[in-house]
C-alpha atoms as a PDB file:
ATOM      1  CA  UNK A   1       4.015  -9.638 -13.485  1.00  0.00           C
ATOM      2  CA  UNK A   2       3.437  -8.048 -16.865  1.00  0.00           C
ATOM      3  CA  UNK A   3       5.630 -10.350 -18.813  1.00  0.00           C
ATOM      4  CA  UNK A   4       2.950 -13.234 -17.320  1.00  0.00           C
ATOM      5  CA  UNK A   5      -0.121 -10.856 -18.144  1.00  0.00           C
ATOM      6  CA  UNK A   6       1.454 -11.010 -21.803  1.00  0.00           C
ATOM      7  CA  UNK A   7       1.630 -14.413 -22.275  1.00  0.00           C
ATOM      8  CA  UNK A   8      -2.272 -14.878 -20.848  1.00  0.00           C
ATOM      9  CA  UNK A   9      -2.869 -12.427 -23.414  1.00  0.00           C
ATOM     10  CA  UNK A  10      -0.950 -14.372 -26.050  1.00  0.00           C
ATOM     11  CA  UNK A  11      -2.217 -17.466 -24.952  1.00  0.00           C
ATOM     12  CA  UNK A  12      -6.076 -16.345 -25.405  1.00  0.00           C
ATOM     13  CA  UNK A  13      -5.056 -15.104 -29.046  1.00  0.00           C
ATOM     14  CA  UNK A  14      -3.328 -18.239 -29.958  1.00  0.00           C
ATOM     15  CA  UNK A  15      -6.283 -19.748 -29.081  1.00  0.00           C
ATOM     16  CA  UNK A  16      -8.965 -17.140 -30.248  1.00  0.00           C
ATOM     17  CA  UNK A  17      -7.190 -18.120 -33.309  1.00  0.00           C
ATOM     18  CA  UNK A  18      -7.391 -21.938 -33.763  1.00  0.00           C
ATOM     19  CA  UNK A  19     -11.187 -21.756 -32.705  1.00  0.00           C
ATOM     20  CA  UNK A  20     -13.200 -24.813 -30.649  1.00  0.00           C
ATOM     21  CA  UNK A  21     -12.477 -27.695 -33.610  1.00  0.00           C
ATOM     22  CA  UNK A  22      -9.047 -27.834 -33.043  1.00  0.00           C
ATOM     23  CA  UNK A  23      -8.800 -27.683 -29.324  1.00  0.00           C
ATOM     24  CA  UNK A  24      -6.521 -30.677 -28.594  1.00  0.00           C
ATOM     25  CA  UNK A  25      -8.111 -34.460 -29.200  1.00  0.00           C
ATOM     26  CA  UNK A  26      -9.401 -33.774 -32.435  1.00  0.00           C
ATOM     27  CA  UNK A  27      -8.082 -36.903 -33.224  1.00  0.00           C
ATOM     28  CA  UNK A  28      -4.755 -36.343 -33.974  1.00  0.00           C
ATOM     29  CA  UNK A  29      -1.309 -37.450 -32.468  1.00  0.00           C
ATOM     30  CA  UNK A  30      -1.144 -35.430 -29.472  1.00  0.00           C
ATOM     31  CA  UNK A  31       2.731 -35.204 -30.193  1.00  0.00           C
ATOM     32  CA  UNK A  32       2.326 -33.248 -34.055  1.00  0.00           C
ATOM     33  CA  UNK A  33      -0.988 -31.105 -32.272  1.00  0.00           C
ATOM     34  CA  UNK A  34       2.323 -29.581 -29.583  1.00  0.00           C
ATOM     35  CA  UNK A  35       4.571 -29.192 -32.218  1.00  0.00           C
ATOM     36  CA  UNK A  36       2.163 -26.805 -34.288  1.00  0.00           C
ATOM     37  CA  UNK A  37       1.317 -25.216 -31.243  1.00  0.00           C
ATOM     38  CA  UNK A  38       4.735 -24.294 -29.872  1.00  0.00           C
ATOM     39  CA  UNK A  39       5.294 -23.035 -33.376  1.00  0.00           C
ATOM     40  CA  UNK A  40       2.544 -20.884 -33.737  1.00  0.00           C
ATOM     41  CA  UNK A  41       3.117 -19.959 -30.341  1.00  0.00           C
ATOM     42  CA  UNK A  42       6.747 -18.747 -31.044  1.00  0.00           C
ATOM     43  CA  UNK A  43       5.777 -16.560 -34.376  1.00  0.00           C
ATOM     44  CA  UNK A  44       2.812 -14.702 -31.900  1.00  0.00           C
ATOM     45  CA  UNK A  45       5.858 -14.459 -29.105  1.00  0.00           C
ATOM     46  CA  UNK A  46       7.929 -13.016 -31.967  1.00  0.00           C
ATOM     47  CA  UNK A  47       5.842 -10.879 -33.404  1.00  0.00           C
ATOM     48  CA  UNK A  48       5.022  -9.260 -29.920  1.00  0.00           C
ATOM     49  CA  UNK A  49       8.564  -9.248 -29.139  1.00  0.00           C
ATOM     50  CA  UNK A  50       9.261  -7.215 -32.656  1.00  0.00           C
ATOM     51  CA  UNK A  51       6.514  -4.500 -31.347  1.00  0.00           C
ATOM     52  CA  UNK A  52       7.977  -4.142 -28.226  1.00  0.00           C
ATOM     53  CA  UNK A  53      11.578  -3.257 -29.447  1.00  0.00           C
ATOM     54  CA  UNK A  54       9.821  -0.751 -31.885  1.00  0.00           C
ATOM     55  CA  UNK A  55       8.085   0.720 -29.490  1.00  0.00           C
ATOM     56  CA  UNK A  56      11.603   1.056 -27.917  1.00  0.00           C
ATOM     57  CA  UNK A  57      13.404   2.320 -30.221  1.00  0.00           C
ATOM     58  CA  UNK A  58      10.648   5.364 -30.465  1.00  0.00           C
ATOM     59  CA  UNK A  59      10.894   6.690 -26.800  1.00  0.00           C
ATOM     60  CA  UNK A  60      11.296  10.066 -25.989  1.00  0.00           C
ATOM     61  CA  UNK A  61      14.585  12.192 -27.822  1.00  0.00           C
ATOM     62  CA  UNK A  62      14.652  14.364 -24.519  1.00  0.00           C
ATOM     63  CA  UNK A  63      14.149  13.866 -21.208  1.00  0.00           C
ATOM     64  CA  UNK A  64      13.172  16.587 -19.119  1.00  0.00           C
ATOM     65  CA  UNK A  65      13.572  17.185 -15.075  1.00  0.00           C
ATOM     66  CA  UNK A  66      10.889  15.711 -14.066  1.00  0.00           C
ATOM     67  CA  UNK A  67      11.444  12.690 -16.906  1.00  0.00           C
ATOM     68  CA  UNK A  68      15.046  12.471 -15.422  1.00  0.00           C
ATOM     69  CA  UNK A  69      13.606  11.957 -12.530  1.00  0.00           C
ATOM     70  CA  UNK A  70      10.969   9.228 -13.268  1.00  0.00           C
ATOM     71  CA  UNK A  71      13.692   7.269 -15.088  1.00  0.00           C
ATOM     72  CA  UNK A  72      16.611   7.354 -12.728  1.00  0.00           C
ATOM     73  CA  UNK A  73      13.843   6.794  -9.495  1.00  0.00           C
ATOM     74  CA  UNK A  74      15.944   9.422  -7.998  1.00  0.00           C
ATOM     75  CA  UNK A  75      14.348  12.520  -5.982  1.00  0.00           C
ATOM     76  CA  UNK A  76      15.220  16.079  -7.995  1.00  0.00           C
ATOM     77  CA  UNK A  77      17.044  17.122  -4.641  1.00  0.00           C
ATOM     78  CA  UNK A  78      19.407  14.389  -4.936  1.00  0.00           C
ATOM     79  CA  UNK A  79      19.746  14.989  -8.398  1.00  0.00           C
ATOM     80  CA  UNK A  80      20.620  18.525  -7.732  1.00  0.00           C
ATOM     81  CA  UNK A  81      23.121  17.351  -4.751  1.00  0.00           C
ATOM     82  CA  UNK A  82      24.599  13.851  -6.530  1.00  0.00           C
ATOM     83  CA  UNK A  83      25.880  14.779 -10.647  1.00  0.00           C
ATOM     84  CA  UNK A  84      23.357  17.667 -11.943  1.00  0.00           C
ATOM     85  CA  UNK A  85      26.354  20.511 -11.793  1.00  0.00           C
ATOM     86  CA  UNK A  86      28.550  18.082 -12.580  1.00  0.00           C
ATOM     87  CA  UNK A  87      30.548  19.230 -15.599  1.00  0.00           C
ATOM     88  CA  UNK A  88      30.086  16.477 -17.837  1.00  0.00           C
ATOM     89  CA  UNK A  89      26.302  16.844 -17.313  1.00  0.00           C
ATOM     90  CA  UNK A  90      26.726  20.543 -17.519  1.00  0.00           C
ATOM     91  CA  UNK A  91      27.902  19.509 -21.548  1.00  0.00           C
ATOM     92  CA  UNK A  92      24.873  17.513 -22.152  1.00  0.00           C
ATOM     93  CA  UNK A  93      22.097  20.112 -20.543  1.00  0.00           C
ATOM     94  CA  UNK A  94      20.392  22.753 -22.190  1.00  0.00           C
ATOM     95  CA  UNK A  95      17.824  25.274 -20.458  1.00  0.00           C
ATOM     96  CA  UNK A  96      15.447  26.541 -22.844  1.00  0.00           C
ATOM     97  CA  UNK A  97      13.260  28.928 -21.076  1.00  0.00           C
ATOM     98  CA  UNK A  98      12.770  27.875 -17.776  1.00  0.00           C
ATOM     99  CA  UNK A  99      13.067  24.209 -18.089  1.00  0.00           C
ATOM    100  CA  UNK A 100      16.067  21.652 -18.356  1.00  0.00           C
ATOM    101  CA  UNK A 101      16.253  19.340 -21.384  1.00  0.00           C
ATOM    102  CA  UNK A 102      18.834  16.497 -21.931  1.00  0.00           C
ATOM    103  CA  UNK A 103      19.112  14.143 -24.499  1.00  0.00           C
ATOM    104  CA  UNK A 104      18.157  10.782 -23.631  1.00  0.00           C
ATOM    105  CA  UNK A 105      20.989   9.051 -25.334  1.00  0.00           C
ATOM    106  CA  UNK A 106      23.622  10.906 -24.155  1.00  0.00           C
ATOM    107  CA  UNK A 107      22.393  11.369 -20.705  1.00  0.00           C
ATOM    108  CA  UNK A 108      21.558   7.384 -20.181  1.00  0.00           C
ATOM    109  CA  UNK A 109      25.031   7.285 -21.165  1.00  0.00           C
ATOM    110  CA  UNK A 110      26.262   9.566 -18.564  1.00  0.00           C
ATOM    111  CA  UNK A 111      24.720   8.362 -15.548  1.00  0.00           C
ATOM    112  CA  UNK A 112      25.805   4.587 -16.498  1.00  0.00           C
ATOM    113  CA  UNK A 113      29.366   5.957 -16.385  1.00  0.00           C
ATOM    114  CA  UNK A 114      28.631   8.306 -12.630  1.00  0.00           C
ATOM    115  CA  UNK A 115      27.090   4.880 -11.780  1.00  0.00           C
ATOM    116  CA  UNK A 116      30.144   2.974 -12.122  1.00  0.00           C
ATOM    117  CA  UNK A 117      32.126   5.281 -11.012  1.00  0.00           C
ATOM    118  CA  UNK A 118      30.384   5.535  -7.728  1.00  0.00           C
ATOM    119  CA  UNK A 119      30.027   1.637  -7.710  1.00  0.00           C
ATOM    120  CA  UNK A 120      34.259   1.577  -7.687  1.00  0.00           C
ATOM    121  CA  UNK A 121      34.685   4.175  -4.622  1.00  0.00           C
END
């Protein structure tokens, strides 16, 4: 749903940008008009694209209990029960005062591995 909300909103820039005199039948072949379109249309799909995969690369360094819990969709109890004393997790944990932090990278990396490894059981 919010990859089609994107492309309205692309669509209404692409043609905020062109302005009323050259909606299409301004004359020319309707053929050329597409072709301009569908390339301006992939440079403003690009562009957006290019933000998006910034804005990825920039996400959070740490991921805290509750953040490990929004992004695996899992409950904290089953956390707790399923791989949080697990001793590879136990590497990649730190408590600082009286919260947990984990590094994103390393801890994406870890459940994709206790995923697969509960996927071959």
């Amino acid at each position: 749903m919010q990859f089609v909300m994107w492309m309205l909103g692309c669509q209404e820039r692409f043609h905020k940008k062109r302005g009323r005199e050259e909606r299409p039948g301004g004359g020319k072949a309707m053929g050329q008009l597409l072709q301009l379109n569908e390339a301006q249309l992939e440079g403003m799909i690009r562009e957006e694209l290019r933000q998006r995969l910034n804005h990825l690369e920039h996400r959070h360094t740490f991921w805290d209990l509750p953040e490990l819990e929004r992004q695996t969709c899992m409950s904290r109890s089953f956390i707790l029960d399923q791989f949080f004393y697990d001793d590879r997790f136990k590497k990649i944990r730190f408590k600082i005062g009286a919260k947990w932090y984990m590094p994103a990278k390393e801890t994406e990396e870890f459940l994709l591995t206790w995923l697969r490894e509960r996927q071959e059981r």
